[in-house]
PDB file of N, CA and C in Angstrom:
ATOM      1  N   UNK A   1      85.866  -6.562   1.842  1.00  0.00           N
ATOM      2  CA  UNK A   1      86.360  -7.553   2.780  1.00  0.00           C
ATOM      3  C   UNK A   1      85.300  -7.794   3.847  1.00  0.00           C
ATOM      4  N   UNK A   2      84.534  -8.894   4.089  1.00  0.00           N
ATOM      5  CA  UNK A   2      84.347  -9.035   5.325  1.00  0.00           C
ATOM      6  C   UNK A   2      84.446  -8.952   6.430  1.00  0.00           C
ATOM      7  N   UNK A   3      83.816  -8.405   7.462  1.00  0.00           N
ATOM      8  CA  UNK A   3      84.218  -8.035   8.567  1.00  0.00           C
ATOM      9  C   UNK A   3      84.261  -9.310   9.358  1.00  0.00           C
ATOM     10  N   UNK A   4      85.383  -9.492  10.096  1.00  0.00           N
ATOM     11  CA  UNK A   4      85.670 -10.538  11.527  1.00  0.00           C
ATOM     12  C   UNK A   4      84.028 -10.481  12.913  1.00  0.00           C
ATOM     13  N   UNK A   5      83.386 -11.559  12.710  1.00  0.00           N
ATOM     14  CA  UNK A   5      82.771 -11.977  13.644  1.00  0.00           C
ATOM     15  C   UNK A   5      83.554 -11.595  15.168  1.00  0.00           C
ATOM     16  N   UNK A   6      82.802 -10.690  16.061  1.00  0.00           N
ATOM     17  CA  UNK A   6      83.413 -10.380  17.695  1.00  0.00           C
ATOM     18  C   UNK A   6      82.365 -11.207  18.239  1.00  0.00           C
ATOM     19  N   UNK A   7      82.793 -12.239  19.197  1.00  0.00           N
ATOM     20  CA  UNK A   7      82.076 -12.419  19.892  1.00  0.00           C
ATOM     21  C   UNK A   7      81.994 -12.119  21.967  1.00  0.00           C
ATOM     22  N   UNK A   8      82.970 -10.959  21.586  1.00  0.00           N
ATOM     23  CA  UNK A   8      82.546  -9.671  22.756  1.00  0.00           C
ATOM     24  C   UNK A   8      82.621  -8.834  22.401  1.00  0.00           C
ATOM     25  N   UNK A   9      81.986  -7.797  23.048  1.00  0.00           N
ATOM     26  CA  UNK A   9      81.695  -6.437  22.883  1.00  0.00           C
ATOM     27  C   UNK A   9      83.155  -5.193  23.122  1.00  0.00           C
ATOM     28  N   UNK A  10      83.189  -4.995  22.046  1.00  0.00           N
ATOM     29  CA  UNK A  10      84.423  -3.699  22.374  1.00  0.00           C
ATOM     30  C   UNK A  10      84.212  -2.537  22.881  1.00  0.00           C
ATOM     31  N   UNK A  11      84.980  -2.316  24.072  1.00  0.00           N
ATOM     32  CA  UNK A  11      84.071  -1.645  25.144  1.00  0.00           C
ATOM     33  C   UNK A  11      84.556  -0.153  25.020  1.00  0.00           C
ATOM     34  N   UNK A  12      83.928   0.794  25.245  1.00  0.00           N
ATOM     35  CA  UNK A  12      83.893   1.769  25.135  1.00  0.00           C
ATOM     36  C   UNK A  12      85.593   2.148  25.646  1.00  0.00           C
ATOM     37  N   UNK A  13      86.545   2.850  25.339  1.00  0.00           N
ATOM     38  CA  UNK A  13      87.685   3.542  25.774  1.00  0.00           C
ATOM     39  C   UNK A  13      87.835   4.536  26.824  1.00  0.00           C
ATOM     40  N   UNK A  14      86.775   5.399  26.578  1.00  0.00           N
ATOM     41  CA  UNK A  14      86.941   6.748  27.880  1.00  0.00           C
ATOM     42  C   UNK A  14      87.365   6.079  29.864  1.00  0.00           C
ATOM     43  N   UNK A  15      88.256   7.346  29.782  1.00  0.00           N
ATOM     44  CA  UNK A  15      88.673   7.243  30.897  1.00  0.00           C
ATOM     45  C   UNK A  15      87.669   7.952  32.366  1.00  0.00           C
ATOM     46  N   UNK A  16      87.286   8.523  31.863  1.00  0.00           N
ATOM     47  CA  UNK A  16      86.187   9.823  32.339  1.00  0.00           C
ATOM     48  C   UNK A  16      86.711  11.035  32.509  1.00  0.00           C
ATOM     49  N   UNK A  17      87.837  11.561  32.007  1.00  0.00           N
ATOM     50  CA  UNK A  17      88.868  12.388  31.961  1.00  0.00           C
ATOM     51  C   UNK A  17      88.419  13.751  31.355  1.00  0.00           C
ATOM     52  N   UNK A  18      87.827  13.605  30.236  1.00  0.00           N
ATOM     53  CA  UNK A  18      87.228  14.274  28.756  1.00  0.00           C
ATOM     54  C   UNK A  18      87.713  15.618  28.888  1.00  0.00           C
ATOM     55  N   UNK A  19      88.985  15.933  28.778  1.00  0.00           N
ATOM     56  CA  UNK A  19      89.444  16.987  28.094  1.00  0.00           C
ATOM     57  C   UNK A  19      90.315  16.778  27.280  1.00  0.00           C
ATOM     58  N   UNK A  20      90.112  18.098  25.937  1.00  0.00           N
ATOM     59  CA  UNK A  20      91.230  17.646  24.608  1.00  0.00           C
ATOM     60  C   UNK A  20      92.373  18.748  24.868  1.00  0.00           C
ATOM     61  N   UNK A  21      93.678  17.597  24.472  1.00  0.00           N
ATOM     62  CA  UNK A  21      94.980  18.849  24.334  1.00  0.00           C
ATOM     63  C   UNK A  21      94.798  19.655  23.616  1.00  0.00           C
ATOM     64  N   UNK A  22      96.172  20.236  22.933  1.00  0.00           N
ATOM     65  CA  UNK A  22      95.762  21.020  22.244  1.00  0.00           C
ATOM     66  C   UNK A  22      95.733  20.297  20.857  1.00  0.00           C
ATOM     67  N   UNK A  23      95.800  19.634  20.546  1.00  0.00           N
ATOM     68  CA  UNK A  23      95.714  18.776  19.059  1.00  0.00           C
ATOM     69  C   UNK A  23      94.349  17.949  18.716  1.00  0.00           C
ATOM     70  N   UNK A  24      93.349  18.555  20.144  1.00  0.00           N
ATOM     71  CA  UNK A  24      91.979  18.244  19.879  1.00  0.00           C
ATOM     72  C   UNK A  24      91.763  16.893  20.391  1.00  0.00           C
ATOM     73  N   UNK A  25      92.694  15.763  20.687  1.00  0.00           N
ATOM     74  CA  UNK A  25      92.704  14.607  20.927  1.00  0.00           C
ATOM     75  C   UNK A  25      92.262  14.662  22.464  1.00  0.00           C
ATOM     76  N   UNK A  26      91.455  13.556  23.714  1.00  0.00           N
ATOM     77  CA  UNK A  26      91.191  13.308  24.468  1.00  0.00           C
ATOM     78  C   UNK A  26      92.079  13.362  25.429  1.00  0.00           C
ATOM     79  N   UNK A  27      92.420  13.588  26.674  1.00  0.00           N
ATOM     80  CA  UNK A  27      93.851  13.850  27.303  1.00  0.00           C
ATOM     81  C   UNK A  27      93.502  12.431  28.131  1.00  0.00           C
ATOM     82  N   UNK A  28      92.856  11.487  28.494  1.00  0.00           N
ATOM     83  CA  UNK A  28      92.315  10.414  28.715  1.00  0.00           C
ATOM     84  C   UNK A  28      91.887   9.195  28.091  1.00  0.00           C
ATOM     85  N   UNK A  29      91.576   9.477  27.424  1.00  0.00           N
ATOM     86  CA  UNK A  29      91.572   7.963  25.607  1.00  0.00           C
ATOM     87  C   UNK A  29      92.230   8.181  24.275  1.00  0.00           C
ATOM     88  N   UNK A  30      92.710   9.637  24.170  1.00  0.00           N
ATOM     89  CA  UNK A  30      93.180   9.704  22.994  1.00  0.00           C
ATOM     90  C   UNK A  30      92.765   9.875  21.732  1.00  0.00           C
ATOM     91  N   UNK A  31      91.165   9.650  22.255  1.00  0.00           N
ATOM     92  CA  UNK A  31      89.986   9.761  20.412  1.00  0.00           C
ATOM     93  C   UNK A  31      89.583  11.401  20.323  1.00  0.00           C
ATOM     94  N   UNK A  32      89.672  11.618  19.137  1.00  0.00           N
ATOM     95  CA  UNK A  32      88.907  12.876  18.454  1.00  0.00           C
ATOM     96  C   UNK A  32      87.950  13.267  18.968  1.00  0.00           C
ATOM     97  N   UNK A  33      87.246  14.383  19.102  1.00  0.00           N
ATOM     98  CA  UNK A  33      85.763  14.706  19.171  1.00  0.00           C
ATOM     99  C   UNK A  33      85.161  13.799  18.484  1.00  0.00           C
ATOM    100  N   UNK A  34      84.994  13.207  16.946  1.00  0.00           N
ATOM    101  CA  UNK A  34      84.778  12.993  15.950  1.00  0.00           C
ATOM    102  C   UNK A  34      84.175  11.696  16.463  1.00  0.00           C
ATOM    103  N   UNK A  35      85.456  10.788  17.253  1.00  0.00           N
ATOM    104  CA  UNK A  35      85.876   9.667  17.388  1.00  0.00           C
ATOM    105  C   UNK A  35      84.777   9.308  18.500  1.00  0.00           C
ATOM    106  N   UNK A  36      84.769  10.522  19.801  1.00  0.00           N
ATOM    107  CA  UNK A  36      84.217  10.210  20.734  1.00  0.00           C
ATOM    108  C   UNK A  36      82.677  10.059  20.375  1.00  0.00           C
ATOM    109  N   UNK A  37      82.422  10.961  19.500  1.00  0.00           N
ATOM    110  CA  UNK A  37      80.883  11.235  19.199  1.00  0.00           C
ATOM    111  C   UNK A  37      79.784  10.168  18.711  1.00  0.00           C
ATOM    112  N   UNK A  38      80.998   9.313  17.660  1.00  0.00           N
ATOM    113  CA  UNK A  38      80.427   8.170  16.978  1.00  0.00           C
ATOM    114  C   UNK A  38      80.667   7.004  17.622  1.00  0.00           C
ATOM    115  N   UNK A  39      81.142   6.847  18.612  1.00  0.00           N
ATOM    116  CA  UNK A  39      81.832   5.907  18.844  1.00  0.00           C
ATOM    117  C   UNK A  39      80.576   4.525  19.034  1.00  0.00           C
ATOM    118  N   UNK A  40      78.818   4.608  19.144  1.00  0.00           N
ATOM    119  CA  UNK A  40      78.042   3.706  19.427  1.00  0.00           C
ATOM    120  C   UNK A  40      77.650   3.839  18.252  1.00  0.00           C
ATOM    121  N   UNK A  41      78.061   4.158  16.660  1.00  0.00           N
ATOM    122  CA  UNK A  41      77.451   3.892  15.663  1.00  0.00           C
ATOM    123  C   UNK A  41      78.287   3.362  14.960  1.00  0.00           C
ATOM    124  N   UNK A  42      79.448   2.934  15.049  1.00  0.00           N
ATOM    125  CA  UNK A  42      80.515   2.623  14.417  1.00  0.00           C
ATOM    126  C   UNK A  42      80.674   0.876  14.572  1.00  0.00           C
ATOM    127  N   UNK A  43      81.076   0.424  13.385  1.00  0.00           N
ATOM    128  CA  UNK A  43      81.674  -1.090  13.551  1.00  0.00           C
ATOM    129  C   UNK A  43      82.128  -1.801  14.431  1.00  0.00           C
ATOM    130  N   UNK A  44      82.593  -2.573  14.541  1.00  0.00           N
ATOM    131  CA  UNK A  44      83.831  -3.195  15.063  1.00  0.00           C
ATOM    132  C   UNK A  44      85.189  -3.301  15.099  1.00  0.00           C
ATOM    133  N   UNK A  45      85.403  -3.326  13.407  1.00  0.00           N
ATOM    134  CA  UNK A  45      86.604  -3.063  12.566  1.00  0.00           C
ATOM    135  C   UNK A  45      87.078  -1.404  12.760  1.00  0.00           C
ATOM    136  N   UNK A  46      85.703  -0.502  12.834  1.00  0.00           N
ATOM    137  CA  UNK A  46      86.315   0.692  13.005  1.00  0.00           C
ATOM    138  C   UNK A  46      86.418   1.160  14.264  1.00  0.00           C
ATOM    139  N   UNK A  47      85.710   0.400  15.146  1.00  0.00           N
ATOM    140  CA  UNK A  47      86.645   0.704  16.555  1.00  0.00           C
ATOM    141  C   UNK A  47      87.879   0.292  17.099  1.00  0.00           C
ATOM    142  N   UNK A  48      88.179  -0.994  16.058  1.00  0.00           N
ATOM    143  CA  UNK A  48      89.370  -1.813  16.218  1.00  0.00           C
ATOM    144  C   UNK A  48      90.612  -0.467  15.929  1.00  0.00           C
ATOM    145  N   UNK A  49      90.521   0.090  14.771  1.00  0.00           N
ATOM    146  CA  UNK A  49      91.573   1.118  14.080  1.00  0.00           C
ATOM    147  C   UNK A  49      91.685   2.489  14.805  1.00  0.00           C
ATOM    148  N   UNK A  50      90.572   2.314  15.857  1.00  0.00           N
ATOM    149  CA  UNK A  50      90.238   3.874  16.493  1.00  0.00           C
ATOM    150  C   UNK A  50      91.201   3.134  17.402  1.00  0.00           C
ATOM    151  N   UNK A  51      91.055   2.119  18.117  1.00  0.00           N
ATOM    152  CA  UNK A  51      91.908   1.626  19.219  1.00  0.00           C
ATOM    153  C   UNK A  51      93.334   1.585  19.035  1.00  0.00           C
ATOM    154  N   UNK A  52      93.846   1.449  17.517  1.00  0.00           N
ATOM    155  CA  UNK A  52      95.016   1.113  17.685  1.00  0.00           C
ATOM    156  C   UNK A  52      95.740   2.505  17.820  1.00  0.00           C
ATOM    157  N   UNK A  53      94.009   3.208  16.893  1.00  0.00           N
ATOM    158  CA  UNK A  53      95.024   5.148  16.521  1.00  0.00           C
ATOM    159  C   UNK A  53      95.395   5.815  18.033  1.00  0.00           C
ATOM    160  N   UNK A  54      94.477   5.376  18.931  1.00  0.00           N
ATOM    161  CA  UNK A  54      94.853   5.877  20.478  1.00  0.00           C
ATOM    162  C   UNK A  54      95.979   5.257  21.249  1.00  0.00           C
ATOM    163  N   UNK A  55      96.116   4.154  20.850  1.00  0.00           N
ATOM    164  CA  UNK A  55      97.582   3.756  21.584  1.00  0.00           C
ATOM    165  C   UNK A  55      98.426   4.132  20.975  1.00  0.00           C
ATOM    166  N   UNK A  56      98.433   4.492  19.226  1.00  0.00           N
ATOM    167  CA  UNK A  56      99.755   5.068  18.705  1.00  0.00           C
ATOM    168  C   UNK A  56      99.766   6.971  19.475  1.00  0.00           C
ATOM    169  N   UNK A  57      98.381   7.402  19.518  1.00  0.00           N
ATOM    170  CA  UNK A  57      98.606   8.900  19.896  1.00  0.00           C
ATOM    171  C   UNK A  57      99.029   8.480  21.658  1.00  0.00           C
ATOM    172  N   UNK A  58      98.846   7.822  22.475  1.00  0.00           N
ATOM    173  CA  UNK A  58      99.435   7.572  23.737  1.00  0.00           C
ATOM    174  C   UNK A  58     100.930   7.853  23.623  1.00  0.00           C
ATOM    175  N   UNK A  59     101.339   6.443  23.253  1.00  0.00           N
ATOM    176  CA  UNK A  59     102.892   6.518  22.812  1.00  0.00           C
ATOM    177  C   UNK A  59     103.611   7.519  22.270  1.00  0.00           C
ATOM    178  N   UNK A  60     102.655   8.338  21.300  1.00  0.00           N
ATOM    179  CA  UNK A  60     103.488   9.417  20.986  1.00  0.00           C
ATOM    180  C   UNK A  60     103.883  11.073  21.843  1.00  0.00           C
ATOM    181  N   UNK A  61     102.723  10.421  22.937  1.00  0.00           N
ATOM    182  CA  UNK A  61     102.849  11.624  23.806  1.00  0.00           C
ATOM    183  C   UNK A  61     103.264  11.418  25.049  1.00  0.00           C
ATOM    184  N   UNK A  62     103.673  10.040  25.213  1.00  0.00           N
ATOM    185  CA  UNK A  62     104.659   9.468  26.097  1.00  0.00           C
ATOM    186  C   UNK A  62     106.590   9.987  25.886  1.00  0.00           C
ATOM    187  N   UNK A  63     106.186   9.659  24.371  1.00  0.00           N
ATOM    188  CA  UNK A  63     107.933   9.847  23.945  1.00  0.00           C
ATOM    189  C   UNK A  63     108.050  11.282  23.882  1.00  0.00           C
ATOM    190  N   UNK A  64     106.702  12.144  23.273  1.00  0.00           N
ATOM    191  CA  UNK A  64     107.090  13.663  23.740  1.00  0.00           C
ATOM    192  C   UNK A  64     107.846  14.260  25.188  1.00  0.00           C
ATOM    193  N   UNK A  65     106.952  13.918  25.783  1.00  0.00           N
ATOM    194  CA  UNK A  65     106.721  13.992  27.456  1.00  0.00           C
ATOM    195  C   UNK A  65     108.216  13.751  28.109  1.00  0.00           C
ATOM    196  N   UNK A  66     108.340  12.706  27.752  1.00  0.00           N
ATOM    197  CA  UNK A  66     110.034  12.059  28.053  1.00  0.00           C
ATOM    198  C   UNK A  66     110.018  11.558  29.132  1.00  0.00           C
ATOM    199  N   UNK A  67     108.475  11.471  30.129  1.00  0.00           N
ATOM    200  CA  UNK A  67     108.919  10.910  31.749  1.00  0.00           C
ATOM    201  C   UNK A  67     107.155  10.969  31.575  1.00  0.00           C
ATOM    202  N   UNK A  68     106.774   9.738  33.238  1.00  0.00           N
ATOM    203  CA  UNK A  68     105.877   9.778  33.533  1.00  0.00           C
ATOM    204  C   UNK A  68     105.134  10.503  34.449  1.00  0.00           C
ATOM    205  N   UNK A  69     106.034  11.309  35.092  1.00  0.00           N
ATOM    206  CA  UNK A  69     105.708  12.583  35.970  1.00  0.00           C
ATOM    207  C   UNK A  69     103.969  13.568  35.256  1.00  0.00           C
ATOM    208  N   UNK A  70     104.399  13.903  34.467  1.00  0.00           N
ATOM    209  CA  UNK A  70     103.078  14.624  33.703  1.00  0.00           C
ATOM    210  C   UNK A  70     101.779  13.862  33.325  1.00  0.00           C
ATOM    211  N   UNK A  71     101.703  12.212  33.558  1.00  0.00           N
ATOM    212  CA  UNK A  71     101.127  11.573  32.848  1.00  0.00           C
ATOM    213  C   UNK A  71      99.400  11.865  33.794  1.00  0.00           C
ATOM    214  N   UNK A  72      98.270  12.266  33.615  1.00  0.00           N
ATOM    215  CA  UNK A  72      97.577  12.359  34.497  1.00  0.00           C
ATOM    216  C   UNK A  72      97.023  10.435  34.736  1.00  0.00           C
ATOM    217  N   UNK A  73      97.016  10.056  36.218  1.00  0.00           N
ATOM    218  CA  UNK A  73      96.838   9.114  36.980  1.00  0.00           C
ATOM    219  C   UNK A  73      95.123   8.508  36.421  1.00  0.00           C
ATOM    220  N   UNK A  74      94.786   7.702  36.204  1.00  0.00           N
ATOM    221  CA  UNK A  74      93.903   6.682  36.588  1.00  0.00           C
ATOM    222  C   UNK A  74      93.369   7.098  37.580  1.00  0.00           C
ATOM    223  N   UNK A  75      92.009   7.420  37.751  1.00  0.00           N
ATOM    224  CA  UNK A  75      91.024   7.854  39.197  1.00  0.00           C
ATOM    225  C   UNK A  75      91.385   6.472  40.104  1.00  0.00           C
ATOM    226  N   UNK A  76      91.507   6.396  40.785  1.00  0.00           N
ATOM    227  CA  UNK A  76      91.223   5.623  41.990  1.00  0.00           C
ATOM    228  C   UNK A  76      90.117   4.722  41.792  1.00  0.00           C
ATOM    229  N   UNK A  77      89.633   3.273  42.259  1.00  0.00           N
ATOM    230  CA  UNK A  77      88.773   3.083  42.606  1.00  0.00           C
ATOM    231  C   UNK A  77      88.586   3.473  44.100  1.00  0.00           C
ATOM    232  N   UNK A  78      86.999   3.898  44.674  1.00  0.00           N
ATOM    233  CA  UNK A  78      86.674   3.752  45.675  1.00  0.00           C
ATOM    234  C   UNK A  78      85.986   2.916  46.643  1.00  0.00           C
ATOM    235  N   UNK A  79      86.183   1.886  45.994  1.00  0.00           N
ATOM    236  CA  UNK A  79      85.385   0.714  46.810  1.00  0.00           C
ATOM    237  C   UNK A  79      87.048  -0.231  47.025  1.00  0.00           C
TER     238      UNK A  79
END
């Protein structure tokens, strides 16, 4: 299959967070070691599927969680 022409850049995910739970996943983007490592050699299409796999591992550790109390916050901007 051909890959879909981007004509922007899919931007990197990290939060600047970079620690993994215990299921190895990012506690801040949600990508693998694996995921994080490759992430500037990889497609488009396969960052597209990395993106969707982190919002499904979000959600699923949202519905674990059961509340947003635990959720760690977004840094601040300081400007």
């Amino acid at each position: 299959m051909a890959e879909q022409l981007e004509f922007f850049v899919i931007p990197n995910p990290c939060q600047g967070i970079c620690e993994s739970d215990v299921r190895g996943f990012c506690r801040g983007c949600y990508r693998s070691r694996e995921e994080r490592f490759m992430w500037m050699k990889l497609s488009n299409s396969e960052k597209r599927k990395i993106l969707r796999l982190c919002h499904q591992r979000h959600l699923r550790t949202l519905k674990i969680k059961g509340n947003d109390e635990d959720i760690i916050p977004e840094q601040p901007d300081l400007f």
